[in-house]
C-alpha atoms as a PDB file:
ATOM      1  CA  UNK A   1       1.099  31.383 110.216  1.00  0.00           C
ATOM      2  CA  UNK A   2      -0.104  32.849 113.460  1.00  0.00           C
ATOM      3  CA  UNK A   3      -3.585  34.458 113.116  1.00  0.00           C
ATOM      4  CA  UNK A   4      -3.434  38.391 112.150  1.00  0.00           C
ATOM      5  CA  UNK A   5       0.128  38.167 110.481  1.00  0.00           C
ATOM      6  CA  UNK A   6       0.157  37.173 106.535  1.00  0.00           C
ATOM      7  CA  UNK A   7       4.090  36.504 105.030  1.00  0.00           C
ATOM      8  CA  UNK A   8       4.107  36.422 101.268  1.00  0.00           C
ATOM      9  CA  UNK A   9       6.648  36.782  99.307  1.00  0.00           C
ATOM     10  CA  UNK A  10       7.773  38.989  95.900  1.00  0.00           C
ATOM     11  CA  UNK A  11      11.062  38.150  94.511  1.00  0.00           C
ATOM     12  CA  UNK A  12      13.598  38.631  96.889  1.00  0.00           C
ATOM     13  CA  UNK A  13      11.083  40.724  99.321  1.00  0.00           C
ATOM     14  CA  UNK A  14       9.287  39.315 102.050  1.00  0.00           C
ATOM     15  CA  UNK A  15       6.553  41.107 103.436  1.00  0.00           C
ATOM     16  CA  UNK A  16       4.887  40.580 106.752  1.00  0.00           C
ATOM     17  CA  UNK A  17       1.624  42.367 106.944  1.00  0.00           C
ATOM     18  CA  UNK A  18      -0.678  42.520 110.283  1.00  0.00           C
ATOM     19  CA  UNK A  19      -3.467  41.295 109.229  1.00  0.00           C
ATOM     20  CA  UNK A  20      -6.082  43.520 111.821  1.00  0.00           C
ATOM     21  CA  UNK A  21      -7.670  46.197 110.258  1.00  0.00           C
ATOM     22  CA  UNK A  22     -11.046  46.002 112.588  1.00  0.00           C
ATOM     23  CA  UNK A  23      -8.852  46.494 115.033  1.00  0.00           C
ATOM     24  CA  UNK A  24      -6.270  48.451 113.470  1.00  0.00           C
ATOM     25  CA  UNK A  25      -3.706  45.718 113.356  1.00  0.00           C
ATOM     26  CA  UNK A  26      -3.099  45.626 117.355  1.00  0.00           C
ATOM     27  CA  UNK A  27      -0.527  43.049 118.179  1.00  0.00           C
ATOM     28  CA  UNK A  28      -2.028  39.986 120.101  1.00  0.00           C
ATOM     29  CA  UNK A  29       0.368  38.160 122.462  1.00  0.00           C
ATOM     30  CA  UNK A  30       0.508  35.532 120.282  1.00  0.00           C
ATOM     31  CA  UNK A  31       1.400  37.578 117.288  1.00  0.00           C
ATOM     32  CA  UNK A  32       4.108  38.891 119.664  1.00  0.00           C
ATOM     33  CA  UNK A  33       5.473  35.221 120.277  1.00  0.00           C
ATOM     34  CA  UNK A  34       5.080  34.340 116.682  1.00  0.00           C
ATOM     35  CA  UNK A  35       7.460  37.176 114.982  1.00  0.00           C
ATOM     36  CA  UNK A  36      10.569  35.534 116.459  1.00  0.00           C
ATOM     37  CA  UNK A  37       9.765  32.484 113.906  1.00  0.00           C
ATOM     38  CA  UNK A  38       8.684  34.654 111.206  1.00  0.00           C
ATOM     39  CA  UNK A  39      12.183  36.225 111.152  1.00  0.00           C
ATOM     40  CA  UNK A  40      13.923  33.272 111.480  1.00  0.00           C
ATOM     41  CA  UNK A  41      12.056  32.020 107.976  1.00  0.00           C
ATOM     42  CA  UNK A  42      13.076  34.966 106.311  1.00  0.00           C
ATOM     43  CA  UNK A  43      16.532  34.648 107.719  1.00  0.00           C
ATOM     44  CA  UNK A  44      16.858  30.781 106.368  1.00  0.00           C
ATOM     45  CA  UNK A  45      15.603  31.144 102.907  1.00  0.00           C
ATOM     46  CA  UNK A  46      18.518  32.290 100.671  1.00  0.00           C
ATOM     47  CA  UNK A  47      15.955  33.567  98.124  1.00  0.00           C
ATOM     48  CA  UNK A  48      14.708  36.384 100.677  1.00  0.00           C
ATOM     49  CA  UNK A  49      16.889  39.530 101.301  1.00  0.00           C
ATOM     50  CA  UNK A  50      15.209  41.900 103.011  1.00  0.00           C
ATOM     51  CA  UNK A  51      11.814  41.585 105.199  1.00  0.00           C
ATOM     52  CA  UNK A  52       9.309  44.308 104.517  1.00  0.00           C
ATOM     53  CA  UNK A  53       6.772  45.072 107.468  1.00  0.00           C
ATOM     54  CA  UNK A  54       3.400  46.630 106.745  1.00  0.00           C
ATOM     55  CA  UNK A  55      -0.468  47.324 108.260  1.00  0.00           C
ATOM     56  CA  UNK A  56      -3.272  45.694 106.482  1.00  0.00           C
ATOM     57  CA  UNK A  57      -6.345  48.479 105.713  1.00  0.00           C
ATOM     58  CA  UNK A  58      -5.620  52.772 106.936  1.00  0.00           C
ATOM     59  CA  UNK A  59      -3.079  51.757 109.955  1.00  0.00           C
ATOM     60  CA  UNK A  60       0.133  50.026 110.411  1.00  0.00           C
ATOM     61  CA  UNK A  61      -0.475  49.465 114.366  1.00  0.00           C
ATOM     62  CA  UNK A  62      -2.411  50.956 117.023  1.00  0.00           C
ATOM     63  CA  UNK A  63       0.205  48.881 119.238  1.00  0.00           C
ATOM     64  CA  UNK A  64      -0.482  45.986 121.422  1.00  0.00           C
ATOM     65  CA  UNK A  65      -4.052  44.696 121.979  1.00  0.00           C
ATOM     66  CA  UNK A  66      -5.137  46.140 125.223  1.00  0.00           C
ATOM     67  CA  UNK A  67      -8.204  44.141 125.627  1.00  0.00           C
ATOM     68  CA  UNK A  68      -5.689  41.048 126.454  1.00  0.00           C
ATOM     69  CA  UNK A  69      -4.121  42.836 129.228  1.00  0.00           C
ATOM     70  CA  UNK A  70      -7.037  42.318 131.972  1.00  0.00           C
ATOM     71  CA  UNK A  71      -6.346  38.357 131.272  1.00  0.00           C
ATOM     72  CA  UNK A  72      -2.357  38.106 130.849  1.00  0.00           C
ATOM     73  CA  UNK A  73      -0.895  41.352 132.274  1.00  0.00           C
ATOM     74  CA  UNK A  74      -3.020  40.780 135.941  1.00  0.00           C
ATOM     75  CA  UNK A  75      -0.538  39.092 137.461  1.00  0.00           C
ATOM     76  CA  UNK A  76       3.487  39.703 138.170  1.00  0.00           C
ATOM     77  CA  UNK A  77       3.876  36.185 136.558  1.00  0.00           C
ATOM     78  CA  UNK A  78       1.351  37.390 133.519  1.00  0.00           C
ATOM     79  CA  UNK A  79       3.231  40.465 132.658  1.00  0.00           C
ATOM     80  CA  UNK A  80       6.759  38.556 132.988  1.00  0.00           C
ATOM     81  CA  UNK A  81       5.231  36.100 130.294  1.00  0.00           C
ATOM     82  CA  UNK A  82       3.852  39.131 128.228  1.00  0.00           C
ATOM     83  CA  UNK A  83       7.138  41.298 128.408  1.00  0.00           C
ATOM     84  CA  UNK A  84       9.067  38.324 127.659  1.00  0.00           C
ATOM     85  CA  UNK A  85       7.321  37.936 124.143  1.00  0.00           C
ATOM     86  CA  UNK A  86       7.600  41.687 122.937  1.00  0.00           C
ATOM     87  CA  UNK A  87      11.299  41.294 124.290  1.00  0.00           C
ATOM     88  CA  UNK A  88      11.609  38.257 121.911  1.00  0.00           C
ATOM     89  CA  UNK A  89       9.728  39.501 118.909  1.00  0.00           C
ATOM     90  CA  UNK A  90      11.885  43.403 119.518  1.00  0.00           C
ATOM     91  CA  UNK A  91      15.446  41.164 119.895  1.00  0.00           C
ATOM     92  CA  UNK A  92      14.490  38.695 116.431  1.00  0.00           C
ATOM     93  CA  UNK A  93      14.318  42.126 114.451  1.00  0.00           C
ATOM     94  CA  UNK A  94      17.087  43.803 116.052  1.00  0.00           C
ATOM     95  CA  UNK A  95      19.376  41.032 115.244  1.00  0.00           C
ATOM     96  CA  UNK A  96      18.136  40.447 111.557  1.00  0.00           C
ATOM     97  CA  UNK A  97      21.510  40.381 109.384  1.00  0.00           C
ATOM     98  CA  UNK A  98      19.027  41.039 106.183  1.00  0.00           C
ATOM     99  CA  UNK A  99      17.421  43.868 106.922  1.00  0.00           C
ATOM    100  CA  UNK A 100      13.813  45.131 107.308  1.00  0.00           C
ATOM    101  CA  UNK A 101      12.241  47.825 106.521  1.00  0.00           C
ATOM    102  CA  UNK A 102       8.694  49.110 108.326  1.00  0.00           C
ATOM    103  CA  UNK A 103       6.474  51.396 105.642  1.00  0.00           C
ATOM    104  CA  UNK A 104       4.055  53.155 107.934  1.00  0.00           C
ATOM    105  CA  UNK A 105      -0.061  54.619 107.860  1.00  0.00           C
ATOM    106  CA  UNK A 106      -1.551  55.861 109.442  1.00  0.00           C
ATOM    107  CA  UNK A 107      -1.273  55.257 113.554  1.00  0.00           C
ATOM    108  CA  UNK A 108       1.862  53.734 114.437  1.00  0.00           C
ATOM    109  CA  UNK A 109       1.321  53.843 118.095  1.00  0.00           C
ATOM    110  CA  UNK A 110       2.920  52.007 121.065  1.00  0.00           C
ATOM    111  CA  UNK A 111       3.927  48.236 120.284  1.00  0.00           C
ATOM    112  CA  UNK A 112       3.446  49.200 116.800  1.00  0.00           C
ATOM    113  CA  UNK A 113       5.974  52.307 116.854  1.00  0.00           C
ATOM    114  CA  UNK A 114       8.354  49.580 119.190  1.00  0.00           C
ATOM    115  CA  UNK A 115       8.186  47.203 116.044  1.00  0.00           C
ATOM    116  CA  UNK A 116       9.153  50.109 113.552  1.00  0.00           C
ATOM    117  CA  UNK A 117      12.106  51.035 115.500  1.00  0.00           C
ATOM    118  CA  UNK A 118      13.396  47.726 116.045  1.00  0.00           C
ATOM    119  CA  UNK A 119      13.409  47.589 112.497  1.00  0.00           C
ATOM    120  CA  UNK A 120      16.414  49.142 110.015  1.00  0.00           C
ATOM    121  CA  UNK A 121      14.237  51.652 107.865  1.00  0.00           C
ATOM    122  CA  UNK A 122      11.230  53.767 108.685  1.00  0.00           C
ATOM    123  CA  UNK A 123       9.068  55.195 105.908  1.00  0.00           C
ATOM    124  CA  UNK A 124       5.754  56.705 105.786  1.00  0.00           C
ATOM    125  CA  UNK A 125       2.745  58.326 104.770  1.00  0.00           C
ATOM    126  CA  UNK A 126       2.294  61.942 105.216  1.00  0.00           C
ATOM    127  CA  UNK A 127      -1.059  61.273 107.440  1.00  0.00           C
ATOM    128  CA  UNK A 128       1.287  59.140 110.012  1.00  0.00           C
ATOM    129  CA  UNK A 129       1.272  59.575 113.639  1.00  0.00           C
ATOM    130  CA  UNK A 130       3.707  58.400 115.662  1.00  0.00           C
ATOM    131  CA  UNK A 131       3.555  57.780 119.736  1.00  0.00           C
ATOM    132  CA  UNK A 132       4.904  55.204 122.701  1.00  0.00           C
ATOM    133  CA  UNK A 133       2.427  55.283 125.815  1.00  0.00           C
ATOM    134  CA  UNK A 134       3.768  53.842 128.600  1.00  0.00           C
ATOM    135  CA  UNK A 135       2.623  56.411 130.466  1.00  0.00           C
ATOM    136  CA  UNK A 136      -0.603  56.649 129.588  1.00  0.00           C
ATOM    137  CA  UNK A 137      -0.777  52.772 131.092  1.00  0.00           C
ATOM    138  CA  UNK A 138       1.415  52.746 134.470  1.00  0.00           C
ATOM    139  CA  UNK A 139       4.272  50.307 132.613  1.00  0.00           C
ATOM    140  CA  UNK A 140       7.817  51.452 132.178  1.00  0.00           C
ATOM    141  CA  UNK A 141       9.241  50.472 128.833  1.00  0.00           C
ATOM    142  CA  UNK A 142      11.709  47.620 127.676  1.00  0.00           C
ATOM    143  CA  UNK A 143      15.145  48.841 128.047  1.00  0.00           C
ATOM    144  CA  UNK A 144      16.261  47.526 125.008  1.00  0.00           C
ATOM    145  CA  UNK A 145      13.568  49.173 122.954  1.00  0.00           C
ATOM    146  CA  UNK A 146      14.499  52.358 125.242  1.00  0.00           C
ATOM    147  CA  UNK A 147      17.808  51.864 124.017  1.00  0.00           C
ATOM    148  CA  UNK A 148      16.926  51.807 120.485  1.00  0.00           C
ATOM    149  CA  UNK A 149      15.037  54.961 120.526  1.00  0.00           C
ATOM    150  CA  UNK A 150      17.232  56.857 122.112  1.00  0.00           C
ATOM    151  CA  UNK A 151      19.630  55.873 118.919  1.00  0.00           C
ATOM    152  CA  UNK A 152      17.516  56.982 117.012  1.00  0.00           C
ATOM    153  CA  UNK A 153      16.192  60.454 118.248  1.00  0.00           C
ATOM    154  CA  UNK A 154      18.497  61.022 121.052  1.00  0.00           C
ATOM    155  CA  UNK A 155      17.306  61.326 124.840  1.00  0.00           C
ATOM    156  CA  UNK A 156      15.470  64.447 125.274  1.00  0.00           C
ATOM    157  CA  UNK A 157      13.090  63.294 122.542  1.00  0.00           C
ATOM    158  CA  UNK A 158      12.955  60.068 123.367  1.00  0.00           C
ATOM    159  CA  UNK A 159      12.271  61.411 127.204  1.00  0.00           C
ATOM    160  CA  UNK A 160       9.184  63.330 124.915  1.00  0.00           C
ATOM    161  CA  UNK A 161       7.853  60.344 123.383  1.00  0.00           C
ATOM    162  CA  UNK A 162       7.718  58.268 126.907  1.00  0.00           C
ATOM    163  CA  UNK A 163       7.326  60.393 129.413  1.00  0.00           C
ATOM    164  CA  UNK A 164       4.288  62.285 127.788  1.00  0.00           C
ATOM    165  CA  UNK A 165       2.577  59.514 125.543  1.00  0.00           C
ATOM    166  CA  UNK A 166       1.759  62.663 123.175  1.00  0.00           C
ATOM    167  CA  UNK A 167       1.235  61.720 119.324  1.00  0.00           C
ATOM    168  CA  UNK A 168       3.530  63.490 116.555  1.00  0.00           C
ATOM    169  CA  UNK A 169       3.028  63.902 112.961  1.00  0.00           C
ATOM    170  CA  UNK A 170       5.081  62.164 110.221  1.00  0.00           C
ATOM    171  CA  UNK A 171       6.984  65.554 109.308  1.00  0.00           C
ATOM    172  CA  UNK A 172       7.742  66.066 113.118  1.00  0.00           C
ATOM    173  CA  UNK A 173       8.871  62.497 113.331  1.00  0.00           C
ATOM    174  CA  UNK A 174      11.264  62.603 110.112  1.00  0.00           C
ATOM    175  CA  UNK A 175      12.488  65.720 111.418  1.00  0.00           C
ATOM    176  CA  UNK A 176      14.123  64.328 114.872  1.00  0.00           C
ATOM    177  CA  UNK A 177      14.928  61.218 113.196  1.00  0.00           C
ATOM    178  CA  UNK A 178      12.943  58.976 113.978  1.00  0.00           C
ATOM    179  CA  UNK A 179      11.787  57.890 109.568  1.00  0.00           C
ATOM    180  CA  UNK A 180      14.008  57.936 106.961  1.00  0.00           C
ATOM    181  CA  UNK A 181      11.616  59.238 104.993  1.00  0.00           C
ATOM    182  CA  UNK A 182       8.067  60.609 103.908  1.00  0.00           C
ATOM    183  CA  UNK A 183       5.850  60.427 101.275  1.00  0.00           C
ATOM    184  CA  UNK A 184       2.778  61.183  99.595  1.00  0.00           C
ATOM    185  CA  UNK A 185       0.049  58.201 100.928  1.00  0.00           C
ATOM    186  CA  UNK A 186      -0.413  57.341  97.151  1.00  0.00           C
ATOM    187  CA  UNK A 187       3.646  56.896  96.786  1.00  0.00           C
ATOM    188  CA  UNK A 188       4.513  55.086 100.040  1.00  0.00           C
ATOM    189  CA  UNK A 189       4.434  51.579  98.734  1.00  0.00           C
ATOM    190  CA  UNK A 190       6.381  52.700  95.315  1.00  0.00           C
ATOM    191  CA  UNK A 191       8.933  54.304  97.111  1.00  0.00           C
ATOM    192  CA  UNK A 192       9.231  51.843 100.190  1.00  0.00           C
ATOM    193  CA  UNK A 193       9.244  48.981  97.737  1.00  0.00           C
ATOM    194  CA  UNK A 194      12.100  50.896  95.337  1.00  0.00           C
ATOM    195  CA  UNK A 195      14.094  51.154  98.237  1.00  0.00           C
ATOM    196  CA  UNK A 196      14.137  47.250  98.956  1.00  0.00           C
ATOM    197  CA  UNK A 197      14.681  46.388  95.637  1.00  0.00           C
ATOM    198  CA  UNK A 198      18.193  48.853  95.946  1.00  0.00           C
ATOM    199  CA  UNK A 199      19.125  47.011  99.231  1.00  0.00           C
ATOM    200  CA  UNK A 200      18.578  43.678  97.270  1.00  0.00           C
ATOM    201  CA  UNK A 201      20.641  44.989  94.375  1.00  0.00           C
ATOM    202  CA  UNK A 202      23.449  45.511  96.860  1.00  0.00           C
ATOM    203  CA  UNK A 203      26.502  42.512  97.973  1.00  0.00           C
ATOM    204  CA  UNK A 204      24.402  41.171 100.577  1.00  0.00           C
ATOM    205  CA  UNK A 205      28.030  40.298 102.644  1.00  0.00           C
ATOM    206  CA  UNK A 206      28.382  44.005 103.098  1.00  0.00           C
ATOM    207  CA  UNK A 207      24.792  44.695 103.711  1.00  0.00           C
ATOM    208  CA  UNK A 208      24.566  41.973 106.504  1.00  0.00           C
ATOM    209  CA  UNK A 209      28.294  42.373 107.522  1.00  0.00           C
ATOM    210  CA  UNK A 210      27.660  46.243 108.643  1.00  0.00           C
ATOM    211  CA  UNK A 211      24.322  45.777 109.843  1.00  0.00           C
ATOM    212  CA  UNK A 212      25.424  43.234 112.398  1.00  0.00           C
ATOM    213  CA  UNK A 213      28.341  45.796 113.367  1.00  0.00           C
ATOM    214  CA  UNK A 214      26.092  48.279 113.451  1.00  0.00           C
ATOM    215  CA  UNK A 215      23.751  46.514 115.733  1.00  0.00           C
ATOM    216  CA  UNK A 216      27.015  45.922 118.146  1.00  0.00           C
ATOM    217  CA  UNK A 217      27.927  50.108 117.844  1.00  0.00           C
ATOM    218  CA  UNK A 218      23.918  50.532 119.480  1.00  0.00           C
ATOM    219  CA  UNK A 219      24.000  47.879 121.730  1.00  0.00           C
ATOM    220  CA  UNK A 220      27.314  49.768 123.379  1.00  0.00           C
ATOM    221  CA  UNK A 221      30.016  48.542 121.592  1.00  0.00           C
ATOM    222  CA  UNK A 222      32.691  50.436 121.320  1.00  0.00           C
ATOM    223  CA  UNK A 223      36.153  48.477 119.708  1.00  0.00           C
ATOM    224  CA  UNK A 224      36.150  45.539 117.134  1.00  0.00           C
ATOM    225  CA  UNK A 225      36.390  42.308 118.560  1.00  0.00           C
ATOM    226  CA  UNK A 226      36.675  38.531 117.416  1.00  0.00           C
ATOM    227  CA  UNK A 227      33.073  38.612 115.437  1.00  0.00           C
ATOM    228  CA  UNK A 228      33.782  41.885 113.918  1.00  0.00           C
ATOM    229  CA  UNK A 229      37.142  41.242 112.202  1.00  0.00           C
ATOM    230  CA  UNK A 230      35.680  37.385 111.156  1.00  0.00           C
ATOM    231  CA  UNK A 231      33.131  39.670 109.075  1.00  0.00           C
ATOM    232  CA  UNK A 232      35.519  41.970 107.748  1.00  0.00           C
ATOM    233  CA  UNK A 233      38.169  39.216 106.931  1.00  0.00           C
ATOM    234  CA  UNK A 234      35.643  36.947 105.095  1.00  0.00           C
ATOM    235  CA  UNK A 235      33.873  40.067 102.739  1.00  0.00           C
ATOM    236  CA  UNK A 236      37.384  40.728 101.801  1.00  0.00           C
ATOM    237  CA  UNK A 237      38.032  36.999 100.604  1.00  0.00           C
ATOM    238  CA  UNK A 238      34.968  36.875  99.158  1.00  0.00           C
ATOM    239  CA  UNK A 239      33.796  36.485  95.743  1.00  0.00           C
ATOM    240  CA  UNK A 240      31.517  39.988  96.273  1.00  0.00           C
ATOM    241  CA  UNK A 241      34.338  42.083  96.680  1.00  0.00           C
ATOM    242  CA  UNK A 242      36.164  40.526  93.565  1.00  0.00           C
ATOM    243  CA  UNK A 243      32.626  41.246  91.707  1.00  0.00           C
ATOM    244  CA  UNK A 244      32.291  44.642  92.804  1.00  0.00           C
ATOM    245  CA  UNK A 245      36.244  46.056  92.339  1.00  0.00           C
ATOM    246  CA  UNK A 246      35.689  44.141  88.655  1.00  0.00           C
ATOM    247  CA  UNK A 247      32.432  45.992  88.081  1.00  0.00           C
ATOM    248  CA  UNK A 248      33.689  49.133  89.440  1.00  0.00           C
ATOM    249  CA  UNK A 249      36.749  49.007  86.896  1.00  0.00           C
ATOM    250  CA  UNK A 250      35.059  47.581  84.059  1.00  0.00           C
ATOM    251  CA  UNK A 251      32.252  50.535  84.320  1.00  0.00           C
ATOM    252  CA  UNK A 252      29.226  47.943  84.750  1.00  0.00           C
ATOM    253  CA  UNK A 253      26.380  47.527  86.975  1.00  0.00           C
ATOM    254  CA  UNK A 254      28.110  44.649  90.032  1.00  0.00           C
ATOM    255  CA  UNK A 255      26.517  41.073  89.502  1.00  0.00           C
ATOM    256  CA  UNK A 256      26.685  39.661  93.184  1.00  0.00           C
ATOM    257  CA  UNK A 257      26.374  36.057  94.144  1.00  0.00           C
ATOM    258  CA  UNK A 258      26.281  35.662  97.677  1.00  0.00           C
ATOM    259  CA  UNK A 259      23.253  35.018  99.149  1.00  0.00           C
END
């Protein structure tokens, strides 16, 4: 494992915590080219359903590590490099068919707030702040995680976010859309963790199935194609929907099998 990530696992929940505090967890270029790997892992083992992604110590990420820029981000060539890593490590949780889920403290700032909207769920801690700072650094920010954001909060707040590099609260930020959810600092990793075990509990052919269609309704998409009727076709021949009509009729919790 790349230095400042640590992946363990509980049950069927894999956690990926940046391992940073001192620095509050800022996101090294090579932790950048690492997560691409990490979520292929998760991906392969059939044991793991859902990828949980948390800050070690008060923070979840100040964003990328700044100090790295005046050595890899100096050049044209440099920044291509650099942009081409976030681009990979943004795209490998975008196109996660088990989803993730980001539970947030403290500053979520920049490359850190990019990484929580790349993933599927947001929750956080009342004290969270929330910010992307482009601005504040002359860069103009990945389209695709531009994309993404504007998905999730729409464009005049996403236009907020970027153009002004101001910092909201976590109330403000569940309010336009951006979390799912807030809680108490003292219930996040309850709740957060209670709401993985539910997606785990769930026919994991639906759960991927509509998260990869929902991935191609962001992205633009606007009819079904080959891909999407293949993953409609095979949940209905599967042995999850046969489970979950049975369960449903014979008034008992669903006992899926496909992993």
């Amino acid at each position: 494992m790349t230095d400042g990530f640590d992946l363990t696992r509980d049950g069927e929940a894999a956690r990926l915590t940046l391992t940073r505090p001192e620095k509050m967890n800022a996101i090294t270029y090579g932790m950048w080219a690492a997560i691409p790997d990490v979520v292929a892992e998760v991906e392969a083992d059939p044991a793991l359903k859902v990828l949980v992604i948390a800050g070690a110590g008060r923070h979840f990420s100040a964003g990328a590590d700044i100090s790295e820029f005046g050595e890899l981000r100096t050049t044209a060539e440099g920044a291509a490099s650099y942009d081409k890593a976030v681009e990979g490590a943004v795209a490998a949780l975008t196109g996660m068919r088990k989803p993730s889920v980001a539970m947030i403290q403290g500053n979520c700032i920049g490359g850190g707030c990019q990484i929580s909207v790349a993933c599927d769920f947001r929750f956080a801690a009342e004290d969270a702040r929330f910010g992307i700072t482009p601005a504040k650094l002359g860069i103009v920010y990945h389209f695709g995680s531009t994309r993404q954001l504007v998905s999730l909060v729409g464009p005049a707040h996403a236009k907020y976010f970027l153009l002004s590099g101001e910092l909201i609260t976590a109330a403000r930020a569940r309010e336009i859309g951006l979390l799912n959810d807030v809680f108490p600092a003292g219930d996040l990793e309850t709740a957060t963790l209670a709401f993985a075990e539910t997606l785990c509990s769930r026919s994991q052919a639906s759960v991927r199935g509509m998260n990869r269609i929902i991935e191609k309704i962001v992205a633009g998409q606007e009819t079904p194609d080959a891909e999407v009727e293949e993953i409609r076709s095979e949940a209905l021949h599967g042995e999850d929907y046969a489970e979950g009509v049975a369960a449903f009729l014979e008034r008992r919790p669903p006992r899926f099998t496909f992993r």
